[in-house]
Protein backbone atom coordinates (compact mmCIF):
# COMPACT_ATOMS: atom_id res chain seq x y z
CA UNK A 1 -11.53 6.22 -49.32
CA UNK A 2 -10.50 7.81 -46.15
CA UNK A 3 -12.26 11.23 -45.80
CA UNK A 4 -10.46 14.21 -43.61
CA UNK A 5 -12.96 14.42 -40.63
CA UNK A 6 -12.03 10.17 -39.81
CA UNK A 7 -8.33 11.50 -40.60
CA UNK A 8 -8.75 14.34 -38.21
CA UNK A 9 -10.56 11.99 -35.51
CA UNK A 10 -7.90 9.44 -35.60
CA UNK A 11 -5.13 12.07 -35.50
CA UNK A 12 -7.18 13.99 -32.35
CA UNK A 13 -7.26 10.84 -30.30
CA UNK A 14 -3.89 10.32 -30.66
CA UNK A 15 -2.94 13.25 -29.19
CA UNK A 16 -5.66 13.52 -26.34
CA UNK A 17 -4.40 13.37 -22.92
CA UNK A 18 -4.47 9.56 -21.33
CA UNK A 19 -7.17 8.85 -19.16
CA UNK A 20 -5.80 7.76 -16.51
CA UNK A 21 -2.93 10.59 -16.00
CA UNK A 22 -6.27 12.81 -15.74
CA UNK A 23 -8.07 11.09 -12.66
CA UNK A 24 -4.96 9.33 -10.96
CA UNK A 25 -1.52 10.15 -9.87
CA UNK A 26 1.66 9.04 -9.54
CA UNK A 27 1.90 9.53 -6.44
CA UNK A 28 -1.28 8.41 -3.72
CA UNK A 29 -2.09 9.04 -0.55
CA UNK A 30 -1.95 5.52 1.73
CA UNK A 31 -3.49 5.63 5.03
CA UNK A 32 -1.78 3.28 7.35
CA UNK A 33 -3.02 1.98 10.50
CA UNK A 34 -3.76 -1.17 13.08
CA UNK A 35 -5.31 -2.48 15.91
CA UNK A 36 -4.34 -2.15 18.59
CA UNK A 37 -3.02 1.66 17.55
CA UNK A 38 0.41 3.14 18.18
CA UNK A 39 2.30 0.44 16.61
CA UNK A 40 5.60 1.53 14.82
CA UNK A 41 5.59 1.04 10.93
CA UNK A 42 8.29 0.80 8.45
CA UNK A 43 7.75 0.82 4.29
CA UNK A 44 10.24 -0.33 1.66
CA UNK A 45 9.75 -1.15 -1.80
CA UNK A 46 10.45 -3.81 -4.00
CA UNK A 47 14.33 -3.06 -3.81
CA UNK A 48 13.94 -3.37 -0.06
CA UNK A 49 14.64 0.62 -0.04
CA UNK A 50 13.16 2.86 3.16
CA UNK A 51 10.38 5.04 1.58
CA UNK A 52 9.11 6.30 5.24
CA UNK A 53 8.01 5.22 8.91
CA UNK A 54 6.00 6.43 11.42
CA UNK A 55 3.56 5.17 13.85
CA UNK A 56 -0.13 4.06 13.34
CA UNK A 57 -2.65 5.65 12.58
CA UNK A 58 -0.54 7.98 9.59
CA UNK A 59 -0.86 8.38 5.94
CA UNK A 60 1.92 8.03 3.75
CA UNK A 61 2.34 9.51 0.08
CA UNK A 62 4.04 6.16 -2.09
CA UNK A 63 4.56 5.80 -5.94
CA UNK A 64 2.44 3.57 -8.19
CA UNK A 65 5.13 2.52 -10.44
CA UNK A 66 8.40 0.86 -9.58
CA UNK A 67 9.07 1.58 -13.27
CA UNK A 68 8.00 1.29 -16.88
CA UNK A 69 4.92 -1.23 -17.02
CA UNK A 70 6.01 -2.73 -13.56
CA UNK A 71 3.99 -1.89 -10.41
CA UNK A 72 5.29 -0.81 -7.22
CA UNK A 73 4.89 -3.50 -4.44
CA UNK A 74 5.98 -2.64 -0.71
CA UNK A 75 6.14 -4.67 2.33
CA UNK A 76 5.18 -2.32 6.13
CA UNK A 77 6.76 -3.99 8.59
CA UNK A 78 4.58 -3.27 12.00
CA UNK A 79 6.64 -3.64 15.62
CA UNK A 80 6.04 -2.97 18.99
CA UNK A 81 9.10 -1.83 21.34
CA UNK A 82 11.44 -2.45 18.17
CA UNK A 83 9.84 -5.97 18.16
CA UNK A 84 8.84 -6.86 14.84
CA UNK A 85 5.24 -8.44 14.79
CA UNK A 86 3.79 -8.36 11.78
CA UNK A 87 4.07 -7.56 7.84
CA UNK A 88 1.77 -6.79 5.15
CA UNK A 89 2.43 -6.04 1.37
CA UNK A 90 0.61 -3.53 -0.79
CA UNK A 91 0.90 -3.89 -4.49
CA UNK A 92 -0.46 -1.19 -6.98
CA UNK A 93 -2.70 -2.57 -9.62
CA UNK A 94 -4.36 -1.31 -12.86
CA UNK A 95 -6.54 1.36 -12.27
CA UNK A 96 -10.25 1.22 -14.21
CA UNK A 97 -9.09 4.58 -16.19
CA UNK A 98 -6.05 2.96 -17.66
CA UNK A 99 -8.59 0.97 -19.44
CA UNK A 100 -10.04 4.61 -21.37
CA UNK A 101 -7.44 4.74 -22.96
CA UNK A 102 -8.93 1.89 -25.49
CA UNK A 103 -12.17 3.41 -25.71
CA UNK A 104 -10.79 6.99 -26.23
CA UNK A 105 -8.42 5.36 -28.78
CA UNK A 106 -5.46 7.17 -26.69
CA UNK A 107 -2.72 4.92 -28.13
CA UNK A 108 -0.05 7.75 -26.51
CA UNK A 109 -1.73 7.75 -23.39
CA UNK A 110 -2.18 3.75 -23.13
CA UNK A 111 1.38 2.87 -24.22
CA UNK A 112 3.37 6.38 -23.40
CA UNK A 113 1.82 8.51 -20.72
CA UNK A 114 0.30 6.78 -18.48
CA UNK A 115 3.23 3.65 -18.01
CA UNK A 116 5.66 6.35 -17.82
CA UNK A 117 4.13 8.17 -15.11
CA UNK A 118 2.66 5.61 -13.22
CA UNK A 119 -1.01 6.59 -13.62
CA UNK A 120 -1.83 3.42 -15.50
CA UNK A 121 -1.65 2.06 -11.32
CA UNK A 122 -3.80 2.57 -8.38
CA UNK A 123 -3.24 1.77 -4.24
CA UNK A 124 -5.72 1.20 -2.16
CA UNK A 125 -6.65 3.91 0.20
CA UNK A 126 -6.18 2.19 3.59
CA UNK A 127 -4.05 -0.77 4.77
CA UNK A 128 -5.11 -1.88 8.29
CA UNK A 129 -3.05 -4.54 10.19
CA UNK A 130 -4.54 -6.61 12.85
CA UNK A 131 -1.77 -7.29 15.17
CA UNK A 132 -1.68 -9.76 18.30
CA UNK A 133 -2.75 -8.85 21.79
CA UNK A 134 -0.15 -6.79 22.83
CA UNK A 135 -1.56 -6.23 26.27
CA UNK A 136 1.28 -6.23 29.28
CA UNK A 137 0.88 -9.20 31.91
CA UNK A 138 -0.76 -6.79 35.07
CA UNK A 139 0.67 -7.77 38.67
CA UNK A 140 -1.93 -10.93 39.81
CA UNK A 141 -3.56 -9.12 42.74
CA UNK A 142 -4.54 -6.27 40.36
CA UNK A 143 -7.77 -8.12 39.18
CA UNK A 144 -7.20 -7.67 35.86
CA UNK A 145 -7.22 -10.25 32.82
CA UNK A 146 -4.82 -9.31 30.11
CA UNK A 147 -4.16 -11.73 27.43
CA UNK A 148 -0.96 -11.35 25.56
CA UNK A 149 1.39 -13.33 22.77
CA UNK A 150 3.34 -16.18 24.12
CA UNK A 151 6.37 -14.38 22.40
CA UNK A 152 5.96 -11.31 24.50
CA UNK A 153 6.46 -13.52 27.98
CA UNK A 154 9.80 -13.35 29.41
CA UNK A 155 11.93 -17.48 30.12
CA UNK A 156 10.67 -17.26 33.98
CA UNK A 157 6.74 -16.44 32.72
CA UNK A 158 6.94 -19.14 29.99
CA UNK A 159 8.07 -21.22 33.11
CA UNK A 160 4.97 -20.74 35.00
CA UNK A 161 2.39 -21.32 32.11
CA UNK A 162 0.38 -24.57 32.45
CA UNK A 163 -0.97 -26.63 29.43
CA UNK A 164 -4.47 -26.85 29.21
């Protein structure tokens, strides 16, 4: 026989709040940034839409969901003079509180809530992009070594450049 206090627990953790609405939000804080600094940075989603752009170092605020149960992934496209160099993707995953739901018993929170929100996902806190020497060829008789990408060399400085 089911007594009132198990029928009062089971109702009560039904209707506590989801675990992971409480310690994560929809929306996170991404800081962006690369090496060498000052590179120009665009972000778009997973339906290729422009969600913001800047220049490194910045942070960004981007949604955790893309929808219900599906986690947002974006691609930051990183250029140099409008050049583009380099891309990286950032996909949100399940967050650890997501997973107190089951312990809590928070069947709302675990299958409403938190998919619906997007607090079921996490981002990381920092995406860093190593990008290529971007160091401009210096006159010869200034002493200086630079060493830069083949692709930034113009036809005549491709010309000159003997195999080794």
């Amino acid at each position: 026989m089911i007594s009132r206090t198990s029928i009062a627990a089971l109702s009560l953790s039904l209707l506590l709040p989801s675990c992971a609405s409480v310690f994560n939000r929809s929306n996170q804080p991404v800081k962006i940034s690369s090496n060498p600094s000052g590179l120009s940075f665009k972000v778009t989603n997973s339906s290729n839409e422009l969600i913001n752009s800047g220049v490194t170092p910045a942070t960004v605020t981007l949604k955790t969901s893309a929808s219900y149960m599906k986690p947002e992934t974006y691609t930051i496209a990183f250029s140099k003079k409008g050049k583009d160099i380099g891309r990286q993707n950032l996909t949100a995953s399940i967050s650890g509180w997501y997973f107190g739901n089951i312990l809590i018993g928070g069947l709302i929170g675990a299958l409403v809530v938190d998919p619906l929100t997007g607090s079921m996902y996490t981002l990381e806190d920092e995406v860093s992009f190593n990008g290529p020497a971007l160091a401009s060829i210096d006159h010869p008789t200034s002493g200086r070594l630079a060493i830069v990408s083949i692709e930034q060399l113009s036809a005549a400085q491709r010309a000159r450049l003997v195999r080794i």
